[in-house]
PDB file of N, CA and C in Angstrom:
ATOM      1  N   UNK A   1       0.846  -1.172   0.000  1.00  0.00           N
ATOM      2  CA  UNK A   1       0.000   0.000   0.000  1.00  0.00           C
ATOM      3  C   UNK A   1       0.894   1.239   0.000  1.00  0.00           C
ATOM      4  N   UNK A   2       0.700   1.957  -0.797  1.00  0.00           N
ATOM      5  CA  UNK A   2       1.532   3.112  -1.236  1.00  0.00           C
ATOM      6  C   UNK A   2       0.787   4.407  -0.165  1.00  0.00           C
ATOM      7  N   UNK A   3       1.575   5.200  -0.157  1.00  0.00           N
ATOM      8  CA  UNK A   3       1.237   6.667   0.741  1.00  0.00           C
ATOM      9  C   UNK A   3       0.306   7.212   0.185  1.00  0.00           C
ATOM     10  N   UNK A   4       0.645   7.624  -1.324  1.00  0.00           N
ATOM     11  CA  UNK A   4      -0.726   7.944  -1.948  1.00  0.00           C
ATOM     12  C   UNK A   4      -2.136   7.664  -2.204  1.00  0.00           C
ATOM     13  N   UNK A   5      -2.237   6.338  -1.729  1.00  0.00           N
ATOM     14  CA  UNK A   5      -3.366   5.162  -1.685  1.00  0.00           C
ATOM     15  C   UNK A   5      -4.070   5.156  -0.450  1.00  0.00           C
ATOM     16  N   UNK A   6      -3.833   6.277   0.488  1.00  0.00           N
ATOM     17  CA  UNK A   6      -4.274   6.001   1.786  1.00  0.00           C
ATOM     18  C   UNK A   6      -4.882   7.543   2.284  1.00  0.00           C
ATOM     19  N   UNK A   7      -6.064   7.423   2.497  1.00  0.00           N
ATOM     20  CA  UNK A   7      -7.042   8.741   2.674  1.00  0.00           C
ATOM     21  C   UNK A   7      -7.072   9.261   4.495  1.00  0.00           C
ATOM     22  N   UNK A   8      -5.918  10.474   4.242  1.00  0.00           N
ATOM     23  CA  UNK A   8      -5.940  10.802   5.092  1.00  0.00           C
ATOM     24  C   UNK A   8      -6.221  12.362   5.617  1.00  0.00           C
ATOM     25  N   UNK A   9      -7.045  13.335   5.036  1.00  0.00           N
ATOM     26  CA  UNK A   9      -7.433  14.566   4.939  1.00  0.00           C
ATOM     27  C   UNK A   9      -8.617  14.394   5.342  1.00  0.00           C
ATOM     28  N   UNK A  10      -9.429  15.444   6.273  1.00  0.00           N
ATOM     29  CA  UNK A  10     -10.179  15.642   6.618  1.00  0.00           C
ATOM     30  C   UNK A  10     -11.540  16.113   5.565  1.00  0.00           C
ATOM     31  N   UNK A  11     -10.769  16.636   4.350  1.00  0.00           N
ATOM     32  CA  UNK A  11     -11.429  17.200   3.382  1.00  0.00           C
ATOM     33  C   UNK A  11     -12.145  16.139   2.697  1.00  0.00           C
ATOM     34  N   UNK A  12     -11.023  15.046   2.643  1.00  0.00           N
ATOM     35  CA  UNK A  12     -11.860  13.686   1.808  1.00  0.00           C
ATOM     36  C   UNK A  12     -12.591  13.274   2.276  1.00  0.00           C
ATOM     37  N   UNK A  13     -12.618  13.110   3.494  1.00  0.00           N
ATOM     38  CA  UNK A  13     -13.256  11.906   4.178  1.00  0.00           C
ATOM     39  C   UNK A  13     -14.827  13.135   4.360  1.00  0.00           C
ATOM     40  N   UNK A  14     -14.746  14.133   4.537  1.00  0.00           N
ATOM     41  CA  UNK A  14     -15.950  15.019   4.474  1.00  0.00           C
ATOM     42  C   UNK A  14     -16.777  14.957   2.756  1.00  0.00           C
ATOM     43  N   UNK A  15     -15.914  14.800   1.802  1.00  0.00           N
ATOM     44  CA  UNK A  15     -16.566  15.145   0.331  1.00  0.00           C
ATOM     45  C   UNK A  15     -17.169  13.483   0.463  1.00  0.00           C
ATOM     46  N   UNK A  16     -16.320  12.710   0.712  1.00  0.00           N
ATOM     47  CA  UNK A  16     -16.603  10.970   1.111  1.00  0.00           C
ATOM     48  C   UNK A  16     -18.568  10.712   1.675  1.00  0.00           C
ATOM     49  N   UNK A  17     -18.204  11.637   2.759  1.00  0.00           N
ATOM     50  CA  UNK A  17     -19.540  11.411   3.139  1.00  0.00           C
ATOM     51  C   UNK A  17     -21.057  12.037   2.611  1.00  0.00           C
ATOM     52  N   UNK A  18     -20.344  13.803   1.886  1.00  0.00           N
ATOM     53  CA  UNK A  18     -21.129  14.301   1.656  1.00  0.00           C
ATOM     54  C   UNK A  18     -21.586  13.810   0.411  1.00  0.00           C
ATOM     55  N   UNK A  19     -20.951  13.798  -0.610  1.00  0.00           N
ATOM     56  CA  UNK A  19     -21.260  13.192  -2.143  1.00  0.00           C
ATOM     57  C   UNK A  19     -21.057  12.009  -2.146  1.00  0.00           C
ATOM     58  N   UNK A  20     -20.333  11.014  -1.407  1.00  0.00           N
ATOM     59  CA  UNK A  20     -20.385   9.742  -1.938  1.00  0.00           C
ATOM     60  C   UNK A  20     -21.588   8.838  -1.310  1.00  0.00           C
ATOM     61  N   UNK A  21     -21.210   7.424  -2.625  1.00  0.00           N
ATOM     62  CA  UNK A  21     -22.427   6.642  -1.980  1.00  0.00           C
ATOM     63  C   UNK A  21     -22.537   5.883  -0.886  1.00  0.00           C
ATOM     64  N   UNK A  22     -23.202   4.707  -0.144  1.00  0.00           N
ATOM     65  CA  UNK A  22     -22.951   3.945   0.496  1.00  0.00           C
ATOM     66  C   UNK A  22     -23.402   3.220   0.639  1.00  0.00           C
ATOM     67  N   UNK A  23     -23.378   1.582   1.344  1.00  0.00           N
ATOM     68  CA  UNK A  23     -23.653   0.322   1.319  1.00  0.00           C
ATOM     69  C   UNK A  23     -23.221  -0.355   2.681  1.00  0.00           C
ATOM     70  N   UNK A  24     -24.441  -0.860   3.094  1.00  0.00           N
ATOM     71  CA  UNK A  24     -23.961  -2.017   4.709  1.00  0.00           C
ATOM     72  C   UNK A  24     -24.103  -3.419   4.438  1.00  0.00           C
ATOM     73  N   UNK A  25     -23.501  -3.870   5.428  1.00  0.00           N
ATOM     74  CA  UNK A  25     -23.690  -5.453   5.342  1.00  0.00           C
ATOM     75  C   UNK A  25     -23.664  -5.369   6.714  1.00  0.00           C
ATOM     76  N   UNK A  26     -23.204  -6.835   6.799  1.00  0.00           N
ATOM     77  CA  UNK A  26     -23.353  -7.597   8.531  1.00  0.00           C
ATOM     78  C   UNK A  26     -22.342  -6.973   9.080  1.00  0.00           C
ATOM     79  N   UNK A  27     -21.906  -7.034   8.338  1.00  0.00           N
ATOM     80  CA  UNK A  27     -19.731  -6.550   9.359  1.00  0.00           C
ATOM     81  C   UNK A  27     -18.837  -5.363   8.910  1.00  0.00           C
ATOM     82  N   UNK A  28     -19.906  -4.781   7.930  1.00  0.00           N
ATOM     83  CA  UNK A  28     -18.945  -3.363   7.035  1.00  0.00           C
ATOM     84  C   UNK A  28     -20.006  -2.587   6.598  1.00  0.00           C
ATOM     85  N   UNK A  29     -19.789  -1.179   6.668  1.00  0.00           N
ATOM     86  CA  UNK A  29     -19.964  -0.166   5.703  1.00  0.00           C
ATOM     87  C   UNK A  29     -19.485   0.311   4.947  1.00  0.00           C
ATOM     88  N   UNK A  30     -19.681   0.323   3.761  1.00  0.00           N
ATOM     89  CA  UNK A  30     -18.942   0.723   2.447  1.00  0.00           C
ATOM     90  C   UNK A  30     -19.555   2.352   2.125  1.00  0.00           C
ATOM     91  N   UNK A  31     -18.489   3.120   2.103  1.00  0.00           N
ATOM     92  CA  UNK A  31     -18.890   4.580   1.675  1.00  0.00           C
ATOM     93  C   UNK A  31     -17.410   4.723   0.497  1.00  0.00           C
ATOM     94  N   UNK A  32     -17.913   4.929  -0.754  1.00  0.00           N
ATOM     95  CA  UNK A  32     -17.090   5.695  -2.008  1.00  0.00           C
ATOM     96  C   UNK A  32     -17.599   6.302  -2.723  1.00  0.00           C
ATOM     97  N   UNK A  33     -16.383   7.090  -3.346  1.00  0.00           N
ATOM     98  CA  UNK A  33     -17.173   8.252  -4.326  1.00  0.00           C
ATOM     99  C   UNK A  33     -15.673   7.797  -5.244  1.00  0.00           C
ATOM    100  N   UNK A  34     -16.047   9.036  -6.839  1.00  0.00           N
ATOM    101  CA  UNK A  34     -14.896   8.627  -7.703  1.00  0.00           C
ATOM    102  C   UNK A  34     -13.980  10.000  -7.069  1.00  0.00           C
ATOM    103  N   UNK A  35     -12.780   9.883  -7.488  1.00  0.00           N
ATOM    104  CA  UNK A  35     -11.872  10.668  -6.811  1.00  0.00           C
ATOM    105  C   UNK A  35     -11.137  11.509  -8.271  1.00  0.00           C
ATOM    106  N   UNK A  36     -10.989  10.853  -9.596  1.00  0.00           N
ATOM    107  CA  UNK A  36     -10.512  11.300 -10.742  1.00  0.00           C
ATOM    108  C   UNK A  36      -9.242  11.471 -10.534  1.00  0.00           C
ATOM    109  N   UNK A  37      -8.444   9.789  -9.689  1.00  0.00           N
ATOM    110  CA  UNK A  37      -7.307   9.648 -10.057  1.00  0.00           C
ATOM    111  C   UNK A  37      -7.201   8.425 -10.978  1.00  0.00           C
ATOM    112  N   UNK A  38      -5.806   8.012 -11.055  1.00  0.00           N
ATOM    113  CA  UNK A  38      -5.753   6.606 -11.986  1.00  0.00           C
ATOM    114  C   UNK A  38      -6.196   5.211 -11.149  1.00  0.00           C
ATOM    115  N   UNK A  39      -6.209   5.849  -9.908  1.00  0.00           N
ATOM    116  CA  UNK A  39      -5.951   4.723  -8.677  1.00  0.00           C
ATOM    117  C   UNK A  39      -6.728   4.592  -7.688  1.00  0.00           C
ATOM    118  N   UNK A  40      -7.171   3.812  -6.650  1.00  0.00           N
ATOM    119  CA  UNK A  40      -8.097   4.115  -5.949  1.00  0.00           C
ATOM    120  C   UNK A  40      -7.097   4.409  -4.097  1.00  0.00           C
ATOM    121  N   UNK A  41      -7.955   5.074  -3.631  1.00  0.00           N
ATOM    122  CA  UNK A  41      -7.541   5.462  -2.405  1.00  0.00           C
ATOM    123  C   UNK A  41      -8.477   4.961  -0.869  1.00  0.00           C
ATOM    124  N   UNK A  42      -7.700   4.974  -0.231  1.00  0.00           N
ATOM    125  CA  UNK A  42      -9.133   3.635   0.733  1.00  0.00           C
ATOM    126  C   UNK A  42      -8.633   4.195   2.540  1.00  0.00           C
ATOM    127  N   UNK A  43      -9.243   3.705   2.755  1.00  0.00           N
ATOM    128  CA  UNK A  43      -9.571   4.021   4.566  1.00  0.00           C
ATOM    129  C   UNK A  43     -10.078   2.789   5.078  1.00  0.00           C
ATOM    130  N   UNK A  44      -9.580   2.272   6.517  1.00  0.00           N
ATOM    131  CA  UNK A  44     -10.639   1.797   7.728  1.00  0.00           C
ATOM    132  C   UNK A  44     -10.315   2.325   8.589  1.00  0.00           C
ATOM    133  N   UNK A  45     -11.927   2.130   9.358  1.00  0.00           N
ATOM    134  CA  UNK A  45     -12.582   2.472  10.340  1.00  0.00           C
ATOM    135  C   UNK A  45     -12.638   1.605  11.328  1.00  0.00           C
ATOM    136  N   UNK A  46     -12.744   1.757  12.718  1.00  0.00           N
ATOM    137  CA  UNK A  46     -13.575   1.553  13.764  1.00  0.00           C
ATOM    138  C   UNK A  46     -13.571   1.715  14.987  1.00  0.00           C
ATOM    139  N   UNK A  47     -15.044   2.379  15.053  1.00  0.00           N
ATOM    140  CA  UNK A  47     -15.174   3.556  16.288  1.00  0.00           C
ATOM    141  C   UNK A  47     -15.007   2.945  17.554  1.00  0.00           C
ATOM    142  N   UNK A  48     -15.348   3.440  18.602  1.00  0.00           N
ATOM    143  CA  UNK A  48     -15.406   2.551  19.754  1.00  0.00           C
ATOM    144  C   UNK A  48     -16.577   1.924  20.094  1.00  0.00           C
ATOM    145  N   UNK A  49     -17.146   2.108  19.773  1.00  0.00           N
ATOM    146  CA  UNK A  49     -18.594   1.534  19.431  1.00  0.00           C
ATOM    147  C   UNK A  49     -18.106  -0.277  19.437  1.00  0.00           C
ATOM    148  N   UNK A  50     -17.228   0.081  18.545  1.00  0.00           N
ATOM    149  CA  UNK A  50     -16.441  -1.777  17.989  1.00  0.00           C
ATOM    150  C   UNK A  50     -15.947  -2.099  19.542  1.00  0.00           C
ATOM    151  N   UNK A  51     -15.536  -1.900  20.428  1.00  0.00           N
ATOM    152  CA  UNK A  51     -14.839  -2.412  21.813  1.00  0.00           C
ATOM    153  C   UNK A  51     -13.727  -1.526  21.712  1.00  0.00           C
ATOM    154  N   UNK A  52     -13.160  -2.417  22.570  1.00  0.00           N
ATOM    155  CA  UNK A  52     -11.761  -1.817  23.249  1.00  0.00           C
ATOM    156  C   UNK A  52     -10.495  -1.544  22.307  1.00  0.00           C
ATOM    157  N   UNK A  53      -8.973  -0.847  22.605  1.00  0.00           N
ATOM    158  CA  UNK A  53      -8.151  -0.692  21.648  1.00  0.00           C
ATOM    159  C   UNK A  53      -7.867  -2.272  21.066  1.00  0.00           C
ATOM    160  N   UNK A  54      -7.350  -2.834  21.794  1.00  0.00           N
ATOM    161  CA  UNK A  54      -7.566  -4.441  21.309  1.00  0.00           C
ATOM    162  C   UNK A  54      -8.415  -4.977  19.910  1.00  0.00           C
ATOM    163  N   UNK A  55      -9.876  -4.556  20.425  1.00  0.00           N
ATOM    164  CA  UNK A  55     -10.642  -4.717  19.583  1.00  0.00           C
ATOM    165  C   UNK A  55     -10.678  -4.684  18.077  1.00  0.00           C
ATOM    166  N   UNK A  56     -10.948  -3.038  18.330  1.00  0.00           N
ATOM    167  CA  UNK A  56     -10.866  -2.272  17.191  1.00  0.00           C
ATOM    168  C   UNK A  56      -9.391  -2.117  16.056  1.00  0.00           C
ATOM    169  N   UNK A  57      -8.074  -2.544  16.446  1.00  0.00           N
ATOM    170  CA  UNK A  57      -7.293  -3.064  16.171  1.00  0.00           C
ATOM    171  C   UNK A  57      -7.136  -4.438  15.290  1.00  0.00           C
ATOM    172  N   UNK A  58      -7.767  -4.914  15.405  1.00  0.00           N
ATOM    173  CA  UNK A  58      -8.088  -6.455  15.366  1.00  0.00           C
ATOM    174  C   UNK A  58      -9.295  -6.198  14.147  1.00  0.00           C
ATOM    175  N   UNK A  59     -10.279  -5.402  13.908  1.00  0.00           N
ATOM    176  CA  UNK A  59     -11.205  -5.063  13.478  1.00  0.00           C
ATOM    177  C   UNK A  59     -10.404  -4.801  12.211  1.00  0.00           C
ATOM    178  N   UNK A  60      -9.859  -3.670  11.729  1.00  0.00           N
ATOM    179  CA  UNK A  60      -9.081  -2.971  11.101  1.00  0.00           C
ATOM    180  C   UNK A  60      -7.530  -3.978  10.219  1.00  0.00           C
ATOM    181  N   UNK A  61      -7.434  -4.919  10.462  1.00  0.00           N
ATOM    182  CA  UNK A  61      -6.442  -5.651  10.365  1.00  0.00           C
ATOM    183  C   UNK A  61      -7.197  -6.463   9.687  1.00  0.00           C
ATOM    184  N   UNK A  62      -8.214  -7.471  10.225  1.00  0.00           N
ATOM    185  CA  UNK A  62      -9.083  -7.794   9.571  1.00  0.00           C
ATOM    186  C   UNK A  62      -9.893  -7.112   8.143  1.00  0.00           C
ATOM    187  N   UNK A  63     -10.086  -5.734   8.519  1.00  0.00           N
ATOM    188  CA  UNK A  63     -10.314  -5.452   7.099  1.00  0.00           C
ATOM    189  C   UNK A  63      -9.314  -5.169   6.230  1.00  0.00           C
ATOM    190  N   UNK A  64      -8.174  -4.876   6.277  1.00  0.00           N
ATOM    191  CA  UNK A  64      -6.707  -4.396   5.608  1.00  0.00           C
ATOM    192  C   UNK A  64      -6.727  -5.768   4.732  1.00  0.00           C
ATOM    193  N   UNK A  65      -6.209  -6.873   5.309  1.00  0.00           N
ATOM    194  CA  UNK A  65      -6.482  -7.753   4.913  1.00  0.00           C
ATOM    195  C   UNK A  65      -7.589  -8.590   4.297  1.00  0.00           C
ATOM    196  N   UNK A  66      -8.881  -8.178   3.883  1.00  0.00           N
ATOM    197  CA  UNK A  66      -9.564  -8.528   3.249  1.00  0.00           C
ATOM    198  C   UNK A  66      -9.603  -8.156   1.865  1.00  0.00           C
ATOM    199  N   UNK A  67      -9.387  -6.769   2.294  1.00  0.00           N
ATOM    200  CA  UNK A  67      -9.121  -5.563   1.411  1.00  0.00           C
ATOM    201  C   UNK A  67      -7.642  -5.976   0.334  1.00  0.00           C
ATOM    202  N   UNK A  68      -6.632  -6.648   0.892  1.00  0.00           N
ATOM    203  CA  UNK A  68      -5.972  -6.702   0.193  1.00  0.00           C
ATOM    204  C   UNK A  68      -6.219  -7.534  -0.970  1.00  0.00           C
ATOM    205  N   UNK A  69      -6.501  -8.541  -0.625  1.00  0.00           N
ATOM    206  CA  UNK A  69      -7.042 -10.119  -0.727  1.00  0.00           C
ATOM    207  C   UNK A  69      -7.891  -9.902  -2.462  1.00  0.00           C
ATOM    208  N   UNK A  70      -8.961  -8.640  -2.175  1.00  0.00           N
ATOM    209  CA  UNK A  70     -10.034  -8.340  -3.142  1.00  0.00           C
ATOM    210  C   UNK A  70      -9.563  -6.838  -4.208  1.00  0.00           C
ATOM    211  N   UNK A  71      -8.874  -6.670  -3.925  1.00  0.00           N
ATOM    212  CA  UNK A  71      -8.349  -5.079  -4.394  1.00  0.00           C
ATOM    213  C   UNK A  71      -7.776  -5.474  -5.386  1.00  0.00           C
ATOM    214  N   UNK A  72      -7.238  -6.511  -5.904  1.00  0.00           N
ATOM    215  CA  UNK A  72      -6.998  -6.653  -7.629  1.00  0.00           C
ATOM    216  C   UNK A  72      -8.016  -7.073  -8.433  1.00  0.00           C
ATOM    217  N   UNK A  73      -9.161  -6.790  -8.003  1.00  0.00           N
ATOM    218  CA  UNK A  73     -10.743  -7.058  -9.268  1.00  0.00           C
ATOM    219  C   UNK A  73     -11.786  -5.677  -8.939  1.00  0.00           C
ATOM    220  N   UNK A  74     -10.853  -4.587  -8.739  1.00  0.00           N
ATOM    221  CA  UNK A  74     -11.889  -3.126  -8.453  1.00  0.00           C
ATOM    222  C   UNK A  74     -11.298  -2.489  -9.345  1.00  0.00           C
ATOM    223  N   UNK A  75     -12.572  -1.783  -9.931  1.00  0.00           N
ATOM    224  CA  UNK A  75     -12.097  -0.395 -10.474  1.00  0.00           C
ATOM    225  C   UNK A  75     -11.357   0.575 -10.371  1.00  0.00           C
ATOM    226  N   UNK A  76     -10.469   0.742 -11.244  1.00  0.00           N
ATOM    227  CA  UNK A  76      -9.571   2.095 -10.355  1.00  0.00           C
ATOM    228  C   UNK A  76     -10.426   3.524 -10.410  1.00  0.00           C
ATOM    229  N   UNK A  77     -10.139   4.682  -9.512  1.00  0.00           N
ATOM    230  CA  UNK A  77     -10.529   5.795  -9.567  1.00  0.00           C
ATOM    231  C   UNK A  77     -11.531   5.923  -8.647  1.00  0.00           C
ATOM    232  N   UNK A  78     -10.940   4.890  -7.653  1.00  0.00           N
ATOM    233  CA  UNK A  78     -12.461   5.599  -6.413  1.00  0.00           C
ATOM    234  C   UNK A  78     -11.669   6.209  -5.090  1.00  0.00           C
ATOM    235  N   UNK A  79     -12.268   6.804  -4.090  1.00  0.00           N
ATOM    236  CA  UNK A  79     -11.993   7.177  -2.659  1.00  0.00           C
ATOM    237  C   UNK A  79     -12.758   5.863  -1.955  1.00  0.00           C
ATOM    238  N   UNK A  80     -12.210   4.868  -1.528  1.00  0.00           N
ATOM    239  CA  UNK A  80     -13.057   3.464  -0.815  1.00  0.00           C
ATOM    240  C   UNK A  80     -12.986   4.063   1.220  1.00  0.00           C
ATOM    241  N   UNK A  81     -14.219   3.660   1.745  1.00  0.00           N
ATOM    242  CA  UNK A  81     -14.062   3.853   3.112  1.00  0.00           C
ATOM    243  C   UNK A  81     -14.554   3.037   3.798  1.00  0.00           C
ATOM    244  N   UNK A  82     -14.041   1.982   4.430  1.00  0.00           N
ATOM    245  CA  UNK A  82     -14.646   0.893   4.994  1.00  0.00           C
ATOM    246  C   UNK A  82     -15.051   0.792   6.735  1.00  0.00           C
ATOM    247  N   UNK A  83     -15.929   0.891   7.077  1.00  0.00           N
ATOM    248  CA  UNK A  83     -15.940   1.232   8.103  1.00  0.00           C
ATOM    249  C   UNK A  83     -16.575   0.148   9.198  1.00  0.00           C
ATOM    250  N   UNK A  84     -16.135  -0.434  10.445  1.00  0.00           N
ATOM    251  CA  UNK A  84     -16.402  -1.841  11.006  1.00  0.00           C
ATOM    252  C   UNK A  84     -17.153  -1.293  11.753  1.00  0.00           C
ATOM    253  N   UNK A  85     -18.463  -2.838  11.568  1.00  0.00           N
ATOM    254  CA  UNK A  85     -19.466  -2.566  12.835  1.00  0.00           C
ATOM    255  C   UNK A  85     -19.513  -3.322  13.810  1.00  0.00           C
ATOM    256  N   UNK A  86     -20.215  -3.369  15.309  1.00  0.00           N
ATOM    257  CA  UNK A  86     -19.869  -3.128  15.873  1.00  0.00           C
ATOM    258  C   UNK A  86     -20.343  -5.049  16.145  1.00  0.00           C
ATOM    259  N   UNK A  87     -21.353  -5.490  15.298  1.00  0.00           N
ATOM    260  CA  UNK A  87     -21.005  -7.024  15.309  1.00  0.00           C
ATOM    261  C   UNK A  87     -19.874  -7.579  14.787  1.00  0.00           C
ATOM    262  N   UNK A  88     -18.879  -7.318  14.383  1.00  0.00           N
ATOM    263  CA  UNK A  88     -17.195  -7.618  13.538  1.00  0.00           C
ATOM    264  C   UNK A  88     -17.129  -8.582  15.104  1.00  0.00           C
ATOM    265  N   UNK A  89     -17.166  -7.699  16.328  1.00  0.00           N
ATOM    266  CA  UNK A  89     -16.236  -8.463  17.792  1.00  0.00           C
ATOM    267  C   UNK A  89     -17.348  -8.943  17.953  1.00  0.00           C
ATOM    268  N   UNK A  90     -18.553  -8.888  18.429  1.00  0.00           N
ATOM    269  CA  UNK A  90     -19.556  -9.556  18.879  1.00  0.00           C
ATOM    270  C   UNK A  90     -19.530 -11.079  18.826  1.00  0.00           C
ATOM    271  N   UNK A  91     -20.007 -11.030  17.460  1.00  0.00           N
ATOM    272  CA  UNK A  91     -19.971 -12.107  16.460  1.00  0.00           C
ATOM    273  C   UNK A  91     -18.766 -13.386  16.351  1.00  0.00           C
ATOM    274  N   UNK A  92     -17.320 -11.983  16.965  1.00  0.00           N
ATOM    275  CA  UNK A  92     -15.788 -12.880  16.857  1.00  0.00           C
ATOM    276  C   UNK A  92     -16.120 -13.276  14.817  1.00  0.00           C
ATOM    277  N   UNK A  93     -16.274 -12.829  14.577  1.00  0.00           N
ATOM    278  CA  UNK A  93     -15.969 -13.027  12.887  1.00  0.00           C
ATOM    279  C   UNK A  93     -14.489 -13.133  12.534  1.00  0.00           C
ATOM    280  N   UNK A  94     -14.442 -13.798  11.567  1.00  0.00           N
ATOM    281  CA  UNK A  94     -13.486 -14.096  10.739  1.00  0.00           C
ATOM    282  C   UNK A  94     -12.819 -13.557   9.840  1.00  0.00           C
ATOM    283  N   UNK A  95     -11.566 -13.676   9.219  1.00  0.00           N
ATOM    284  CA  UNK A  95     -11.358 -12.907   8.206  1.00  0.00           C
ATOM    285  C   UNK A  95     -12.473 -13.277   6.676  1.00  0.00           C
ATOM    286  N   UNK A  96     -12.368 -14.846   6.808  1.00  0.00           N
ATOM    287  CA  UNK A  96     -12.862 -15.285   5.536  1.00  0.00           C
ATOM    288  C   UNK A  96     -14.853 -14.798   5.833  1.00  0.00           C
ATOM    289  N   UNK A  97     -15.119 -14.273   6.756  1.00  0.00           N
ATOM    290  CA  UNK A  97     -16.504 -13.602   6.989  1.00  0.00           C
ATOM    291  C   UNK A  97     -16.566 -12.514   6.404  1.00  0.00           C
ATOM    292  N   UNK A  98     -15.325 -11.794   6.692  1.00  0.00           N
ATOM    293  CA  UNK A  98     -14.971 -10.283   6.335  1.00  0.00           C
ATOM    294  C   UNK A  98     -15.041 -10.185   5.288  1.00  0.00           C
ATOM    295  N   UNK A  99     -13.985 -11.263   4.473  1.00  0.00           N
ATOM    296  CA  UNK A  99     -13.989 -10.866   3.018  1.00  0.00           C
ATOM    297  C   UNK A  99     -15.354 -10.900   1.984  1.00  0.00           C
ATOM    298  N   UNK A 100     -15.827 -12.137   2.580  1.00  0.00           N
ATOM    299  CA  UNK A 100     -17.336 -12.577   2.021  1.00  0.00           C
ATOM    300  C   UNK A 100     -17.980 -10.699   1.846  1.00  0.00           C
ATOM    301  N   UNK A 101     -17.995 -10.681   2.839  1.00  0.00           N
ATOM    302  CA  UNK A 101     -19.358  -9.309   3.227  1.00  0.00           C
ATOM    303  C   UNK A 101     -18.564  -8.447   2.280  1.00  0.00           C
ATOM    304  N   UNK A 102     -17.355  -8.256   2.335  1.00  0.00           N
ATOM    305  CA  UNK A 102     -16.438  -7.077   1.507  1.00  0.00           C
ATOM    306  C   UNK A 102     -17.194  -7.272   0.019  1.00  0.00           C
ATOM    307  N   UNK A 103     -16.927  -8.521  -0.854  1.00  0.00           N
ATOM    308  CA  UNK A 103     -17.064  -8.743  -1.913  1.00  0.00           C
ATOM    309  C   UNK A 103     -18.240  -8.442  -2.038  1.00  0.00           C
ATOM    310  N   UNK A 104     -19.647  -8.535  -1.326  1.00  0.00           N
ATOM    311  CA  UNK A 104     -20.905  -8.562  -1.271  1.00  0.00           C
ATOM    312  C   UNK A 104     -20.765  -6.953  -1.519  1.00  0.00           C
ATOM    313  N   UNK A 105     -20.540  -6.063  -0.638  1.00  0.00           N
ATOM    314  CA  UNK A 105     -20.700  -5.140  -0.801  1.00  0.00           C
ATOM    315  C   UNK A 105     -19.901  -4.117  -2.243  1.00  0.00           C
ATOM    316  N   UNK A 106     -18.815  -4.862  -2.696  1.00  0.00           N
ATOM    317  CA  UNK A 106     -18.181  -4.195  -3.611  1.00  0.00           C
ATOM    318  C   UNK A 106     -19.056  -4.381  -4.981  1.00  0.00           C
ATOM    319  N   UNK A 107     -19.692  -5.517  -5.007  1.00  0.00           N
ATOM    320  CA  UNK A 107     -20.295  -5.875  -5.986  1.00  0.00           C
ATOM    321  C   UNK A 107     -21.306  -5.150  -5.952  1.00  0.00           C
ATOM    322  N   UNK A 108     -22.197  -4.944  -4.831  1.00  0.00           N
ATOM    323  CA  UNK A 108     -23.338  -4.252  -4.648  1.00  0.00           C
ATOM    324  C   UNK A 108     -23.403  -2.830  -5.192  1.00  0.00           C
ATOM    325  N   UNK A 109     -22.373  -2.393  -4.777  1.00  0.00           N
ATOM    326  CA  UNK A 109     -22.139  -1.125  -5.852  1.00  0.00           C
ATOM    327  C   UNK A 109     -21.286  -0.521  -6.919  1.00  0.00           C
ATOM    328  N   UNK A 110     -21.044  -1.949  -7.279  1.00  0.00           N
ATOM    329  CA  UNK A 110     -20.622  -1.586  -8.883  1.00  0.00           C
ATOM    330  C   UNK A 110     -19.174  -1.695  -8.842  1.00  0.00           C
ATOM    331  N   UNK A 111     -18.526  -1.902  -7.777  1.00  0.00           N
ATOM    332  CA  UNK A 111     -16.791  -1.186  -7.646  1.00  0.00           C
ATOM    333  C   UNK A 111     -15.676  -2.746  -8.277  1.00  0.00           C
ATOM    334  N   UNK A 112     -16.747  -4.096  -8.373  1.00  0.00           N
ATOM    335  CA  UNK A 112     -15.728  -4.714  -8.862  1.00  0.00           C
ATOM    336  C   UNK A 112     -15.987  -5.241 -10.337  1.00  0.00           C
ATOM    337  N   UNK A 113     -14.978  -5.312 -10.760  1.00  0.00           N
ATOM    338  CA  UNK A 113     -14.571  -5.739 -12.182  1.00  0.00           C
ATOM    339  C   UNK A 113     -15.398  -6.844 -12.657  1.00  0.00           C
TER     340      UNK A 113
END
């Protein structure tokens, strides 16, 4: 994951919410918009809502890794924001849960190939 690939301005993550679209599942929220680069740029989330630093750690790793896993069959040119809910720990989910719901949702709105 390159520096440039990683959404870290307050500005994005505001145009992210205001203009872009979004999509839930069991274990993720998907919020993107197009960004009008060559490449796509991505974020996770999770609030405390998800548990403890432990937790939410664990949450986030889990999605990095799902994310990696699925990120060679997406479109380039989006702002991606993935954001964990708060059944991810509940539940104790999996990565291979994670990815499932990821793909569900990428498909759901158009973002994979």
């Amino acid at each position: 994951m390159l520096k440039k690939e990683i959404l870290r301005n307050k500005r994005d993550f505001d145009r992210l919410f205001k203009k872009g679209k979004s999509a839930g599942g069991k274990y993720l929220v998907l919020f993107f918009v197009r960004n009008g680069f060559e490449y796509n740029r991505r974020a996770f989330l999770a609030s405390k809502k998800v548990g403890n630093s432990v937790q939410r750690n664990r949450a986030r790793r889990l999605i990095r890794e799902s994310f990696r896993v699925v990120e060679g069959g997406l479109k380039p040119g989006f702002d991606i924001l993935f954001i964990a809910r708060n059944t991810m720990t509940e539940t104790r989910a999996k990565q291979k849960d994670i990815e499932k719901n990821m793909k569900q949702l990428l498909t759901k709105s158009g973002l994979l190939l």
